[in-house]
C-alpha atoms as a PDB file:
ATOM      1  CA  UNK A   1     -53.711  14.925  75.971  1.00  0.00           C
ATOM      2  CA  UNK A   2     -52.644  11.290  75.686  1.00  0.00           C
ATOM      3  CA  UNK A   3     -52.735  11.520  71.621  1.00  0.00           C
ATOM      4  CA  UNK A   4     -51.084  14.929  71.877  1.00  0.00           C
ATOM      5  CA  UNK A   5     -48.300  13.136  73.861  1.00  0.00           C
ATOM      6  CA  UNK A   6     -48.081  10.158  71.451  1.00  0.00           C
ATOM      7  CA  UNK A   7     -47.754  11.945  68.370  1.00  0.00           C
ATOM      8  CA  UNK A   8     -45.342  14.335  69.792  1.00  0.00           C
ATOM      9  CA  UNK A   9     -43.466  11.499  70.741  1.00  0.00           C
ATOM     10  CA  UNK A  10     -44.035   9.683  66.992  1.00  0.00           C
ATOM     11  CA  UNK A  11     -42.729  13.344  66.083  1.00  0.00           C
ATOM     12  CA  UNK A  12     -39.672  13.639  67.826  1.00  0.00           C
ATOM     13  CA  UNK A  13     -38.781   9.874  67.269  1.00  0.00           C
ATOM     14  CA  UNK A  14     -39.094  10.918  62.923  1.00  0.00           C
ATOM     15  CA  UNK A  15     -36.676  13.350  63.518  1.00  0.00           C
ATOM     16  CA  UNK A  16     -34.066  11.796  65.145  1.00  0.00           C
ATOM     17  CA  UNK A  17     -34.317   9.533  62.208  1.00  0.00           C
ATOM     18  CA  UNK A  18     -33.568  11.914  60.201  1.00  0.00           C
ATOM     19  CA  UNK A  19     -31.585  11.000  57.242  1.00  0.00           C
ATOM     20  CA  UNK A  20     -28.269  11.414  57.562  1.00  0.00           C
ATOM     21  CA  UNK A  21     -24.813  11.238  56.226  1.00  0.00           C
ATOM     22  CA  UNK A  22     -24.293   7.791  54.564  1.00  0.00           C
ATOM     23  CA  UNK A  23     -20.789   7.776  54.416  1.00  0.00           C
ATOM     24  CA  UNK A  24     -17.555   7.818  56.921  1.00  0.00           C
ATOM     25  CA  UNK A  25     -14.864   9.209  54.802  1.00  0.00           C
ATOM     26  CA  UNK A  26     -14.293  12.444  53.875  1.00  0.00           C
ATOM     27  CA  UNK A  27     -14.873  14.407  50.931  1.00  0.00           C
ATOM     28  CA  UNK A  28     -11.885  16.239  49.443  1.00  0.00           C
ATOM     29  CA  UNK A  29     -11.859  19.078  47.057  1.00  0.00           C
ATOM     30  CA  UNK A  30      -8.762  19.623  44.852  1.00  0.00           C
ATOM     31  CA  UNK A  31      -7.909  23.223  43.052  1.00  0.00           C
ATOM     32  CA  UNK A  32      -6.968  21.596  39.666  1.00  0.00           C
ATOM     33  CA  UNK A  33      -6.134  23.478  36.011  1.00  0.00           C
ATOM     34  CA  UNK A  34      -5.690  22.092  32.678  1.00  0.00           C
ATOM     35  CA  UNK A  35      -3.237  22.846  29.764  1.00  0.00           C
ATOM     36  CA  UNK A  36      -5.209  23.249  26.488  1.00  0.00           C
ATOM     37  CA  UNK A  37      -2.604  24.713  23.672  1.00  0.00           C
ATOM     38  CA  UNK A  38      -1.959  21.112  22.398  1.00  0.00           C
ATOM     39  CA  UNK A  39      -5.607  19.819  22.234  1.00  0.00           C
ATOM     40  CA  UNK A  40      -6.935  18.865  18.890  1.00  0.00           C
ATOM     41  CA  UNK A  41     -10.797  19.475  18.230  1.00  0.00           C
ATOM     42  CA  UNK A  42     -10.690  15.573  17.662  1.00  0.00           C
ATOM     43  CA  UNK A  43      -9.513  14.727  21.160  1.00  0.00           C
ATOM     44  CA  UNK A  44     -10.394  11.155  19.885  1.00  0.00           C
ATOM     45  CA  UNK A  45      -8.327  11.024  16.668  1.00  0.00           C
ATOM     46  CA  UNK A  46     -10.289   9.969  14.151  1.00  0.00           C
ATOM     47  CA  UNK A  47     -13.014  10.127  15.803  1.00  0.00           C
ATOM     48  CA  UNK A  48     -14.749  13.443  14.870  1.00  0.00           C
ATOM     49  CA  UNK A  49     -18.365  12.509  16.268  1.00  0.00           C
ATOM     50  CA  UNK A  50     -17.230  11.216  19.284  1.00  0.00           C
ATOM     51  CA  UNK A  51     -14.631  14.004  20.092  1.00  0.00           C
ATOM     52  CA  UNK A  52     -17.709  16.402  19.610  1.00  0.00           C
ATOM     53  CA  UNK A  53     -20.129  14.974  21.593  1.00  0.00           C
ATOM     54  CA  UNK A  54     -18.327  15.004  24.376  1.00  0.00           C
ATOM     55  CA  UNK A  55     -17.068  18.008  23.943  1.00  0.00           C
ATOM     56  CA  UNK A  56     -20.315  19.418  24.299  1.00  0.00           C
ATOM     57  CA  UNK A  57     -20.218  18.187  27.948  1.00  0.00           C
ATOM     58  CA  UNK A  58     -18.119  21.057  28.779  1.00  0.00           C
ATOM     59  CA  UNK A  59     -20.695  23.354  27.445  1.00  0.00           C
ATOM     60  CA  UNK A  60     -23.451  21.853  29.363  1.00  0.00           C
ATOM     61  CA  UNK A  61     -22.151  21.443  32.783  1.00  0.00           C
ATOM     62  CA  UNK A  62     -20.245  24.943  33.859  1.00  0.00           C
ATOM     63  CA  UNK A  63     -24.031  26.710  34.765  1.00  0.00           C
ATOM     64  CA  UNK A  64     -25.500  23.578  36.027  1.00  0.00           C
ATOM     65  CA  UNK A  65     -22.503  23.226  38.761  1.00  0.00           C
ATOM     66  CA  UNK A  66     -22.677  26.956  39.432  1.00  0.00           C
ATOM     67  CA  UNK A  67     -26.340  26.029  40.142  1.00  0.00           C
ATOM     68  CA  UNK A  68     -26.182  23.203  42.385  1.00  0.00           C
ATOM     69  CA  UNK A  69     -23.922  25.238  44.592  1.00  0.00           C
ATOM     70  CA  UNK A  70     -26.293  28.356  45.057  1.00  0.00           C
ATOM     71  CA  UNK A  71     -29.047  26.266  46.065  1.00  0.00           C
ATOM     72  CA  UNK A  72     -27.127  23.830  48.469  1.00  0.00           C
ATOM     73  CA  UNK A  73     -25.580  27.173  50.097  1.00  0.00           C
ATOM     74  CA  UNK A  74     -29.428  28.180  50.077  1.00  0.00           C
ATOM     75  CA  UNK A  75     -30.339  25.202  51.964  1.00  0.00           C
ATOM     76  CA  UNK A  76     -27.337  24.997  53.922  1.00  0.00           C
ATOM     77  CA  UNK A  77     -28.538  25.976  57.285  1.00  0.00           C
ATOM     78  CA  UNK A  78     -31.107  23.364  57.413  1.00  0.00           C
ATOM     79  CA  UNK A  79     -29.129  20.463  57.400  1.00  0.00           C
ATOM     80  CA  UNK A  80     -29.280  19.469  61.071  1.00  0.00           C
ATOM     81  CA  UNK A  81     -26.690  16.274  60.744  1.00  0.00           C
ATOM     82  CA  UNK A  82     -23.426  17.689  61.044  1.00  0.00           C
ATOM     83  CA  UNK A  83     -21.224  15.098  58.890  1.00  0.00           C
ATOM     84  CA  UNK A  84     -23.615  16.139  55.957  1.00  0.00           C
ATOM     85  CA  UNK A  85     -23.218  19.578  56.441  1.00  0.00           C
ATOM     86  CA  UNK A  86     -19.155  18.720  56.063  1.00  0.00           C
ATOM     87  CA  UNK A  87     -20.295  16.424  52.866  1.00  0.00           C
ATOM     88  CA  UNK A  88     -22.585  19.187  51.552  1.00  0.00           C
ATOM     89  CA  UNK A  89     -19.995  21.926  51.612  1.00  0.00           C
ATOM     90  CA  UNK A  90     -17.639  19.441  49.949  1.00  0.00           C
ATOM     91  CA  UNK A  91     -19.442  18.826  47.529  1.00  0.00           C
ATOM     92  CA  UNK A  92     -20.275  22.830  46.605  1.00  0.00           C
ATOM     93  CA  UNK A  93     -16.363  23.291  46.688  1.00  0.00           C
ATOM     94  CA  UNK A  94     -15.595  19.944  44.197  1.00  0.00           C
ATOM     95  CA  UNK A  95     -18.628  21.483  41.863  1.00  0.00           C
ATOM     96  CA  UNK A  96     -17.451  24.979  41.814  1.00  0.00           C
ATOM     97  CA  UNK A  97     -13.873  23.478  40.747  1.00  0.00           C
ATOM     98  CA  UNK A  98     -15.970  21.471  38.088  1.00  0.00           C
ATOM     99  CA  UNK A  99     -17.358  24.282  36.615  1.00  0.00           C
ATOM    100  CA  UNK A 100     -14.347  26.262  36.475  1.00  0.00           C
ATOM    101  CA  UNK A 101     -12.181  24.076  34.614  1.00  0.00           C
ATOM    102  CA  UNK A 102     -15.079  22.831  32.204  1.00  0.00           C
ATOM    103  CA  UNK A 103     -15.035  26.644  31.602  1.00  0.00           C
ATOM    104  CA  UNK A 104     -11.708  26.564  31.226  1.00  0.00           C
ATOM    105  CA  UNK A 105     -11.904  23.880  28.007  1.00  0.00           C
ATOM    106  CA  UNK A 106     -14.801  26.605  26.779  1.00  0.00           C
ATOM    107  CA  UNK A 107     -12.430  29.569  26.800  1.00  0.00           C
ATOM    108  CA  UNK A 108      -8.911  28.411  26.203  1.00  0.00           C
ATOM    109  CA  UNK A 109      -9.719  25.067  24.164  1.00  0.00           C
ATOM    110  CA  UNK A 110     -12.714  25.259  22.101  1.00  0.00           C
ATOM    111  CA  UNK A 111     -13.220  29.169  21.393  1.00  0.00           C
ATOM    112  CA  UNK A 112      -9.733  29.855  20.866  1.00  0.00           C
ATOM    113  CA  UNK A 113      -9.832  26.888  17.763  1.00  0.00           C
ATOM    114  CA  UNK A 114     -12.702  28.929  16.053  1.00  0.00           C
ATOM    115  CA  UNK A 115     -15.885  26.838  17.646  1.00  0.00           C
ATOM    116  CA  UNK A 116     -18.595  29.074  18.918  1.00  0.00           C
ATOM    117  CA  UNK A 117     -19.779  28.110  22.166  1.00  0.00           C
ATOM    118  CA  UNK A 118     -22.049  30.960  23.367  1.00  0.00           C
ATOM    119  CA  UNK A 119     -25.381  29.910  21.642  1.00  0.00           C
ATOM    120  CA  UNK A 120     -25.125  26.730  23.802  1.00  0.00           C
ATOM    121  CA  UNK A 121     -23.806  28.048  26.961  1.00  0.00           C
ATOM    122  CA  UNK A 122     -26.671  31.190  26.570  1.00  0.00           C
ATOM    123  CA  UNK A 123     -28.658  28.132  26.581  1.00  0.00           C
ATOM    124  CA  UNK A 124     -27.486  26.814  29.838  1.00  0.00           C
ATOM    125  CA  UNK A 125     -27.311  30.309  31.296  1.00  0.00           C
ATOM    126  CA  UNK A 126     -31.208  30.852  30.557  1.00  0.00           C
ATOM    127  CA  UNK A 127     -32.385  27.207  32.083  1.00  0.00           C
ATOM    128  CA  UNK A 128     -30.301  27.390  35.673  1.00  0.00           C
ATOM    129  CA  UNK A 129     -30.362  31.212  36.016  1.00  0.00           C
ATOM    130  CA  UNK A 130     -34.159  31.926  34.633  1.00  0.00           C
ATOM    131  CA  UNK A 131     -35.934  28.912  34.553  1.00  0.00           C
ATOM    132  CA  UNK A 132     -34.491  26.880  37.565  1.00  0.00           C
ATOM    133  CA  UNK A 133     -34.148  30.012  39.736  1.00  0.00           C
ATOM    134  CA  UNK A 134     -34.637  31.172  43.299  1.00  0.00           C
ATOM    135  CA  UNK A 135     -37.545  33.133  41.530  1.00  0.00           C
ATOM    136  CA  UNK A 136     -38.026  30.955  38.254  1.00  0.00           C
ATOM    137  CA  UNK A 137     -38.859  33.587  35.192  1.00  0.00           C
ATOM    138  CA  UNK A 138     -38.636  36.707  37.977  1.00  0.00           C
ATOM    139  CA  UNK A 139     -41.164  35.397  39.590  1.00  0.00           C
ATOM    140  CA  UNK A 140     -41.705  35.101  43.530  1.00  0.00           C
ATOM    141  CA  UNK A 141     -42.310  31.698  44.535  1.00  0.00           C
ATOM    142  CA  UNK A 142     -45.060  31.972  47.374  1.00  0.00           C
ATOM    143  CA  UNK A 143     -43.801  31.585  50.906  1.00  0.00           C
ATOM    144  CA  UNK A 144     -45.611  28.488  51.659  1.00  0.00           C
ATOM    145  CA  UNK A 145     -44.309  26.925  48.593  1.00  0.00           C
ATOM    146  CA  UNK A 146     -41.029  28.191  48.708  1.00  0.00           C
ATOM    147  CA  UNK A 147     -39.718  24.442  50.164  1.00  0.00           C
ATOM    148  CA  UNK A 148     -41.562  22.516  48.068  1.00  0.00           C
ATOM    149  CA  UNK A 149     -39.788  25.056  44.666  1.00  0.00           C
ATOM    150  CA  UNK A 150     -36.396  24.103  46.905  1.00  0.00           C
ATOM    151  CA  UNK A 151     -37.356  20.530  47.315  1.00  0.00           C
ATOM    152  CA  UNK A 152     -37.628  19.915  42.879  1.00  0.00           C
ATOM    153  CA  UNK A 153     -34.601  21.589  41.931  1.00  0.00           C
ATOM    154  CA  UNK A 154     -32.682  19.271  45.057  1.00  0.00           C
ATOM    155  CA  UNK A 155     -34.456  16.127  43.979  1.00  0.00           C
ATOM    156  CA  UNK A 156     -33.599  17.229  40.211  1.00  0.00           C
ATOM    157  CA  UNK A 157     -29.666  17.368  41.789  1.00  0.00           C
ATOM    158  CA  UNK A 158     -29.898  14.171  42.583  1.00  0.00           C
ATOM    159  CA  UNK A 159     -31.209  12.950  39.791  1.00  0.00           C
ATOM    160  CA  UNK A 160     -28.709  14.475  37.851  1.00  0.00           C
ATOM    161  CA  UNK A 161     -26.154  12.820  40.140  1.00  0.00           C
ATOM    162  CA  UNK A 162     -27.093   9.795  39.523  1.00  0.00           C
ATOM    163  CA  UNK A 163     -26.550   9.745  36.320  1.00  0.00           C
ATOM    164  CA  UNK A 164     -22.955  11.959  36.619  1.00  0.00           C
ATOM    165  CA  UNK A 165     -22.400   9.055  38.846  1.00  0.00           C
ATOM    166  CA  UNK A 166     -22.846   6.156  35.923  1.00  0.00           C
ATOM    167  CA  UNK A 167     -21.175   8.077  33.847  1.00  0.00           C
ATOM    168  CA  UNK A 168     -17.969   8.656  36.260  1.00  0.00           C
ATOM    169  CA  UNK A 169     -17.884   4.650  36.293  1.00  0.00           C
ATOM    170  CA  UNK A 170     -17.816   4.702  32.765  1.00  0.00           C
ATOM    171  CA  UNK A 171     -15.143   7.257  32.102  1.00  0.00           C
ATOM    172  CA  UNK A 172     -12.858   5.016  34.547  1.00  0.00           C
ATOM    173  CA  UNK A 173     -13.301   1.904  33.646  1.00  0.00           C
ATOM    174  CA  UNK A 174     -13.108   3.262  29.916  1.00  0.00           C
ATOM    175  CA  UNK A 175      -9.724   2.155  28.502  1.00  0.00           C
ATOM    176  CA  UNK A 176     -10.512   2.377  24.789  1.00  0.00           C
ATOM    177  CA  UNK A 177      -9.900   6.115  24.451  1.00  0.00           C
ATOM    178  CA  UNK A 178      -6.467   5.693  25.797  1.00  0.00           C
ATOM    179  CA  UNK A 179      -5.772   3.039  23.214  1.00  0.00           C
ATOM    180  CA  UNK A 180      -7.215   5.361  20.302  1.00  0.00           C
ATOM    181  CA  UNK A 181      -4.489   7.963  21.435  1.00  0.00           C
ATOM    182  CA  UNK A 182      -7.044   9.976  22.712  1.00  0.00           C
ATOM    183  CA  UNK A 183      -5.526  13.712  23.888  1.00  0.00           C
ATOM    184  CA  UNK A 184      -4.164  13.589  27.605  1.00  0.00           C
ATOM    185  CA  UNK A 185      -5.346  16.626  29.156  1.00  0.00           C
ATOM    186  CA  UNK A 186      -9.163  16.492  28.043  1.00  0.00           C
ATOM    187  CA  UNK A 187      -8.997  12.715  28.782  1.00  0.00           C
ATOM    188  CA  UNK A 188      -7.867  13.721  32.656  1.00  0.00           C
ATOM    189  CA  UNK A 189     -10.293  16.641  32.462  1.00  0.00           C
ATOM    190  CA  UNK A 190     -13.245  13.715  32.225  1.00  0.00           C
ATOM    191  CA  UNK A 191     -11.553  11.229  34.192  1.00  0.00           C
ATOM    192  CA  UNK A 192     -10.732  13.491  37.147  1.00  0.00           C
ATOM    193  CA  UNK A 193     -14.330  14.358  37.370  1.00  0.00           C
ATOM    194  CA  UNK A 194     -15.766  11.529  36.634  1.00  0.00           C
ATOM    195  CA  UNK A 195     -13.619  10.264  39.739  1.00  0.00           C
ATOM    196  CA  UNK A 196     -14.691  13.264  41.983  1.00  0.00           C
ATOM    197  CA  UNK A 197     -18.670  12.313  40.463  1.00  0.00           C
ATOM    198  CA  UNK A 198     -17.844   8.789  42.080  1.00  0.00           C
ATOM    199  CA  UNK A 199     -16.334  10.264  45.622  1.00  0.00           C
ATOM    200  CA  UNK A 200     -19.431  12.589  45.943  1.00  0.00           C
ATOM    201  CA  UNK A 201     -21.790  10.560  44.654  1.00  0.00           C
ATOM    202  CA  UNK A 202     -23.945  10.144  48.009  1.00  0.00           C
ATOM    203  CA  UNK A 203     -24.176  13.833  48.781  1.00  0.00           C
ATOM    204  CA  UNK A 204     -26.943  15.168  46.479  1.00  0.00           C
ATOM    205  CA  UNK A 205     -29.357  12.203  47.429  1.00  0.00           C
ATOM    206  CA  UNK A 206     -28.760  12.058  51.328  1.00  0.00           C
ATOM    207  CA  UNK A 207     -29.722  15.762  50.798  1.00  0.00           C
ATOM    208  CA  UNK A 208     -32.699  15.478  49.227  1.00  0.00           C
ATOM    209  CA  UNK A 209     -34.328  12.686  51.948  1.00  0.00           C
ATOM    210  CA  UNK A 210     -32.706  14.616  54.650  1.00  0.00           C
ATOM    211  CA  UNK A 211     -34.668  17.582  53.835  1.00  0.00           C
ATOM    212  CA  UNK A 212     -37.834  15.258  52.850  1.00  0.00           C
ATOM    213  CA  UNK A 213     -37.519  14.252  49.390  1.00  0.00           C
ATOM    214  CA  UNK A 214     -39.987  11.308  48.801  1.00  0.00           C
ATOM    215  CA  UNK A 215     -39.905   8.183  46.710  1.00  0.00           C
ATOM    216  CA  UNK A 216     -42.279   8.536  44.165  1.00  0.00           C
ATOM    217  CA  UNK A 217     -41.600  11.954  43.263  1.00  0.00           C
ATOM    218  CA  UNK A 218     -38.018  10.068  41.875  1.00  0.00           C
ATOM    219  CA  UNK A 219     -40.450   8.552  39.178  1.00  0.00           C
ATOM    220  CA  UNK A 220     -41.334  11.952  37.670  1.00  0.00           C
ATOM    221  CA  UNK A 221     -37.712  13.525  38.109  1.00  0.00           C
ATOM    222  CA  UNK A 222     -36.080  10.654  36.385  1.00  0.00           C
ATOM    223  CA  UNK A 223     -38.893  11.322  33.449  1.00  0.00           C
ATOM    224  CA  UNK A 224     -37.879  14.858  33.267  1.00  0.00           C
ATOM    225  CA  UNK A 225     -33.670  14.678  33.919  1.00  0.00           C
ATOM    226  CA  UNK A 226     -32.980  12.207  31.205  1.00  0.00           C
ATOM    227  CA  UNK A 227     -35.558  13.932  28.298  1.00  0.00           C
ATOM    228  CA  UNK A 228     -33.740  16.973  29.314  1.00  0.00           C
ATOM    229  CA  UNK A 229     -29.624  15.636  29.238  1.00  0.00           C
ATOM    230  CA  UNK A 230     -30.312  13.454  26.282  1.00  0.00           C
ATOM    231  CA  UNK A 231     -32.125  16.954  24.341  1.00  0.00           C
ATOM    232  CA  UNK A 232     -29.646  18.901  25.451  1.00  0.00           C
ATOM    233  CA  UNK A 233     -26.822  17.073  24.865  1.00  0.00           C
ATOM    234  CA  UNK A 234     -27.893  16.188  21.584  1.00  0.00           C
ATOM    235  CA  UNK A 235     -28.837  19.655  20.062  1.00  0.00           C
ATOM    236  CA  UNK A 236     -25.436  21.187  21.699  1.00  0.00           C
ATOM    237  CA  UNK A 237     -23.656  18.544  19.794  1.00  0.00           C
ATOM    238  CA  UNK A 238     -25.209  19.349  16.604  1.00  0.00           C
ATOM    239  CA  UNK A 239     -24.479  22.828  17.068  1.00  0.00           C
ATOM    240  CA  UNK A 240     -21.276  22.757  17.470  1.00  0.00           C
ATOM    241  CA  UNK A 241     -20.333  20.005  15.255  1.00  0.00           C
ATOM    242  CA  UNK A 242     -22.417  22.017  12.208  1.00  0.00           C
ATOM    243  CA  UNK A 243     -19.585  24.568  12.570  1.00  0.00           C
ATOM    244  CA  UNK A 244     -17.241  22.260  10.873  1.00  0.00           C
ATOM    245  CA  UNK A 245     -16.659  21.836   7.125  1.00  0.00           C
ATOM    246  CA  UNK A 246     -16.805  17.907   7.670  1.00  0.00           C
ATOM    247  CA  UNK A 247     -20.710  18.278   8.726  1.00  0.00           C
ATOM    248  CA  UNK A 248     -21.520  20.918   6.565  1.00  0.00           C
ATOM    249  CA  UNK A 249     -23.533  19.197   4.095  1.00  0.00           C
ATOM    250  CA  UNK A 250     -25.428  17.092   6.719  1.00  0.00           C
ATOM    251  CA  UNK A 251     -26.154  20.177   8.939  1.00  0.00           C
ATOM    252  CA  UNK A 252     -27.111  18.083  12.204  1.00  0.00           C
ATOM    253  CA  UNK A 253     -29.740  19.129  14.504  1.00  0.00           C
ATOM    254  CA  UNK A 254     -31.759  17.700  17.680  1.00  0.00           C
ATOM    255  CA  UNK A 255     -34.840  17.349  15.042  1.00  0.00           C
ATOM    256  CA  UNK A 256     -33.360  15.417  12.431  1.00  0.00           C
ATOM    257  CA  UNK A 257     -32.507  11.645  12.414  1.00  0.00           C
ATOM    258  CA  UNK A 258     -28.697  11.233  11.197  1.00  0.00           C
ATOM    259  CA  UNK A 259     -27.579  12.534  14.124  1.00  0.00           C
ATOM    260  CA  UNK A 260     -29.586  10.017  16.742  1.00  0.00           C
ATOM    261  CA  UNK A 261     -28.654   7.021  14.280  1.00  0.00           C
ATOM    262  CA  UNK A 262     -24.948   8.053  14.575  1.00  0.00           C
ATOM    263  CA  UNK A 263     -24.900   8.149  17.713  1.00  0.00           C
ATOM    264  CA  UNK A 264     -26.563   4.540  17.938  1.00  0.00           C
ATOM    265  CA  UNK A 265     -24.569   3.540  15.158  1.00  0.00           C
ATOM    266  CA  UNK A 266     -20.820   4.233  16.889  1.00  0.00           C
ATOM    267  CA  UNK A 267     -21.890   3.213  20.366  1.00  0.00           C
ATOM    268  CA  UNK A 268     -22.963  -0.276  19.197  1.00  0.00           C
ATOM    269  CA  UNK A 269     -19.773  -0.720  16.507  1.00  0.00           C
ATOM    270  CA  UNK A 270     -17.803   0.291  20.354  1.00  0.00           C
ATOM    271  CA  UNK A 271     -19.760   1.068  23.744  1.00  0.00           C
ATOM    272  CA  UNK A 272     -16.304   2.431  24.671  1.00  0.00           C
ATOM    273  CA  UNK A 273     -16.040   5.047  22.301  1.00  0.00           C
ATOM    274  CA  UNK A 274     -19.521   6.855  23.273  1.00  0.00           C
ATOM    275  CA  UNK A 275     -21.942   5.416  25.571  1.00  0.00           C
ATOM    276  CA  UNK A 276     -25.231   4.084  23.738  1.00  0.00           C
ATOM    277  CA  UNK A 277     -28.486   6.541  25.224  1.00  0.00           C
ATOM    278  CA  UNK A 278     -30.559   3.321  25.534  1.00  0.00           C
ATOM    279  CA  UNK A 279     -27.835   2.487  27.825  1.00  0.00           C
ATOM    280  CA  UNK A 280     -27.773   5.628  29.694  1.00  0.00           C
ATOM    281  CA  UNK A 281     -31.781   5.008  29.944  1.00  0.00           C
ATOM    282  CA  UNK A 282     -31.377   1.778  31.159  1.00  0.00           C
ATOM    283  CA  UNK A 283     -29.283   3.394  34.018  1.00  0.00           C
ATOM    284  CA  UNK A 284     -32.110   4.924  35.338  1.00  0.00           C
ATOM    285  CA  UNK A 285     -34.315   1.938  36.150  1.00  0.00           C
ATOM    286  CA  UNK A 286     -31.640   1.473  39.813  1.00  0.00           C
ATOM    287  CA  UNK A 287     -32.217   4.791  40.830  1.00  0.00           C
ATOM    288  CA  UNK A 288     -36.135   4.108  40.808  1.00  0.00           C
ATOM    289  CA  UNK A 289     -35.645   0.736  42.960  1.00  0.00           C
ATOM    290  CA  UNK A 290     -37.428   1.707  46.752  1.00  0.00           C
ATOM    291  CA  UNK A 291     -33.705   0.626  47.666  1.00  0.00           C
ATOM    292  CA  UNK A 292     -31.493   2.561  45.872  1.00  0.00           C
ATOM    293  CA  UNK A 293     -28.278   3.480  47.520  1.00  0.00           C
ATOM    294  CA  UNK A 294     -25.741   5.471  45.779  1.00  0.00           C
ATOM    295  CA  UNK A 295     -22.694   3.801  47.735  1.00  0.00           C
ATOM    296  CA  UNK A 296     -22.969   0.594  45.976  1.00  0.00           C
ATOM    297  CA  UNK A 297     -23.192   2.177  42.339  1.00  0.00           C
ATOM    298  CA  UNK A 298     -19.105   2.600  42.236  1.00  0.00           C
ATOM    299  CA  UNK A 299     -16.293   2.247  44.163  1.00  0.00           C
ATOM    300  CA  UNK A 300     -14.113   5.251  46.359  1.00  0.00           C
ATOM    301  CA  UNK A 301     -11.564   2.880  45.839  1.00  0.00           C
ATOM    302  CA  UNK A 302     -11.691   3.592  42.315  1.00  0.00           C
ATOM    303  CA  UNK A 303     -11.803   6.959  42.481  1.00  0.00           C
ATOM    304  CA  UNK A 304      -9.425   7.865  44.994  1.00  0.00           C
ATOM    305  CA  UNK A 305      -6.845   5.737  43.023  1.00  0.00           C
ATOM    306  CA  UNK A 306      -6.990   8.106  39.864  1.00  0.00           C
ATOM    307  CA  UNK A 307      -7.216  10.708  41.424  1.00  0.00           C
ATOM    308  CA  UNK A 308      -3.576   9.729  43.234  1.00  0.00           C
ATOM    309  CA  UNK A 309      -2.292   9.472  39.664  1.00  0.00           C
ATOM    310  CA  UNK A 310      -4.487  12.816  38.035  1.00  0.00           C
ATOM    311  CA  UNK A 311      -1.969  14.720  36.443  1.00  0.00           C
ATOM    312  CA  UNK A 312      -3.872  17.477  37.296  1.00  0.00           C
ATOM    313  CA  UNK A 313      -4.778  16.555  40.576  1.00  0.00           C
ATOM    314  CA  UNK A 314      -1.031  16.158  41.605  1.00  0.00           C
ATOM    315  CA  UNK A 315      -0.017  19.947  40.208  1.00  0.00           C
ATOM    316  CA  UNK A 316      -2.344  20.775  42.120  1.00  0.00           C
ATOM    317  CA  UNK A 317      -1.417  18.916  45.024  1.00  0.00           C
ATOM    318  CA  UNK A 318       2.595  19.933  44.327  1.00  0.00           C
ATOM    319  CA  UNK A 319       1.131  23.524  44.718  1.00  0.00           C
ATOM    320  CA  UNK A 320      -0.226  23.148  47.860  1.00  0.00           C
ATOM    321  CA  UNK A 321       2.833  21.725  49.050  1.00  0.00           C
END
C-alpha cells in the first residue's frame, strides 16, 4: 500500500509537470490577401531558378497547413494547460490563413500565367490526406495505437516547424531579394509568413512534449522531415520549371544531377538568393540538442516588427478597423 501511495504520488507530481506553454505573449492571427495581376513568373528578375524554386513553396505548403490544423483540432481537447490551448488554436487560425493565401499565389498567380500546378499539389493532396491521415491509406489505426499514430504526425509538426522556423529567420533577415528588385507582393507573401513561422514557432513543439513526445524519437523524425522537404521540394521545382521554354532542353527532374548542382551552384555564388540544402541540413543538428528550445532560435521582436509594416498585414488590419 506504501508503494501504491508513492507511485501515485510520483504520478500525480509528473503531471503537474506537465509541459506547458513556453511563452507569455500572445499569438495573433491576421486575415491577410495578396494582389497577384502584376507578378512576373521571375519574382526574382533575372533570376529564373531562384524565382522557381521558391515558387514551388506555395505548392507544397497549402495541404500540409490544412493538415496540421485537423490534427491539432483532433488533439485539442487533451491539452490540459490552458495558455497552450490559447497558443494551439492560434496557431490552427495563423496556418489556415497560410494555406489560403499560398493557395491564393496557386490560383490567381501561377495557373493564371500558364504553369500547371495540379500534378504537384495532387501530390501534396495524396501524402497529408492518404498517407498522413486519421486512417492512413483507409485504414483504421487500432485503438490502442491510435495515440501513438497521433503522437508521429505531431512530432513530424514539429519537426517541420523547426525548420519553417529557420527558414522565417532567413526570409527576414534576407535583404538581397529586395536589392535584386524582387516583386513586392510575393516578397511580403514569404516575409509575412516567415514572420508569423517566427511568432508561432514554440507551439508545435510544446505540443508534442505536452502530449508525451520523447527525445529520441526527434532523431528519426528529423531523418525522415528533411529527406522528405528537400525531395519534395526539389522534384516540384523541376516540374514546374520543365514547363518553361528556358528549361526545355535540360528537362530537370528530382533524379538527375543539373538540377542539385544548380541549386549548390547559386546558393554558394549568393546564400541570399536561395538557401544552400547543406545549410538547411546543418539546421537540423539544434533541434537534436537534449536542450533545444524554440524561443531562442529567432526573435518576436523581429517578427512583430514586419509584421507592423506587412503591407498585407495592415489591409488587413485597415479592414478590421
Amino acid at each position: 500500500h506504501i508503494k501504491i501511495g508513492q507511485h501515485m504520488k510520483l504520478w500525480s507530481r509528473l503531471k503537474k509537470n506537465k509541459i506547458r506553454s513556453s511563452i507569455a505573449y500572445t499569438i495573433k492571427p491576421r486575415k491577410v490577401k495578396f494582389e497577384w495581376q502584376d507578378s512576373p513568373i521571375d519574382w526574382i528578375p533575372n533570376q529564373p531558378f531562384a524565382s522557381y524554386f521558391i515558387n514551388e513553396i506555395n505548392m507544397i505548403l497549402p495541404a500540409g497547413e490544412f493538415w496540421f490544423c485537423r490534427l491539432y483540432n483532433k488533439v485539442l481537447p487533451q491539452i490540459s494547460d490552458e495558455k497552450l490551448k490559447q497558443d494551439v488554436q492560434a496557431f490552427i487560425r495563423q496556418e489556415a490563413m497560410h494555406a489560403q493565401a499560398h493557395n491564393s499565389a496557386n490560383k490567381e498567380y501561377l495557373s493564371q500565367r500558364k504553369i500547371d500546378v495540379s500534378r504537384n499539389l495532387a501530390l501534396m493532396d495524396f501524402l497529408f490526406g492518404k498517407l498522413l491521415a486519421d486512417k492512413p491509406l483507409d485504414l483504421t489505426v487500432p485503438k490502442a495505437l491510435e495515440h501513438q499514430w497521433d503522437l508521429f504526425r505531431l512530432g513530424i509538426i514539429a519537426t517541420v516547424e523547426h525548420m519553417t522556423c529557420v527558414l522565417g529567420k532567413y526570409a527576414l533577415d534576407n535583404t538581397e531579394w529586395e536589392k535584386m528588385g524582387a516583386d513586392p507582393a510575393m516578397l511580403d507573401l514569404i516575409k509575412w509568413h516567415g514572420a508569423e513561422e517566427i511568432e508561432h514557432r514554440t507551439v508545435a513543439f510544446d505540443l508534442y512534449r505536452h502530449l508525451g513526445g520523447g527525445y529520441i524519437a526527434r532523431y528519426y523524425l528529423s531523418l525522415v522531415v528533411i529527406a522528405a522537404v528537400l525531395g519534395l521540394w526539389v522534384d516540384g521545382a523541376a516540374h514546374i520549371m520543365k514547363q518553361d521554354d528556358r528549361f526545355k532542353s535540360i528537362q530537370p527532374s528530382l533524379f538527375k544531377p543539373w538540377i542539385w548542382r544548380e541549386w549548390l551552384s547559386i546558393s554558394k555564388r549568393n546564400h541570399q538568393v536561395l538557401p544552400s540544402p547543406l545549410w538547411l541540413i546543418s539546421q537540423q543538428f539544434g533541434y537534436l540538442v537534449p536542450w533545444y528550445d524554440p524561443v531562442h532560435e529567432a526573435k518576436t521582436e523581429d517578427a512583430i516588427a514586419y509584421l507592423d509594416q506587412s503591407p498585407a498585414a495592415k489591409r488587413a488590419m485597415l479592414k478590421v478597423a
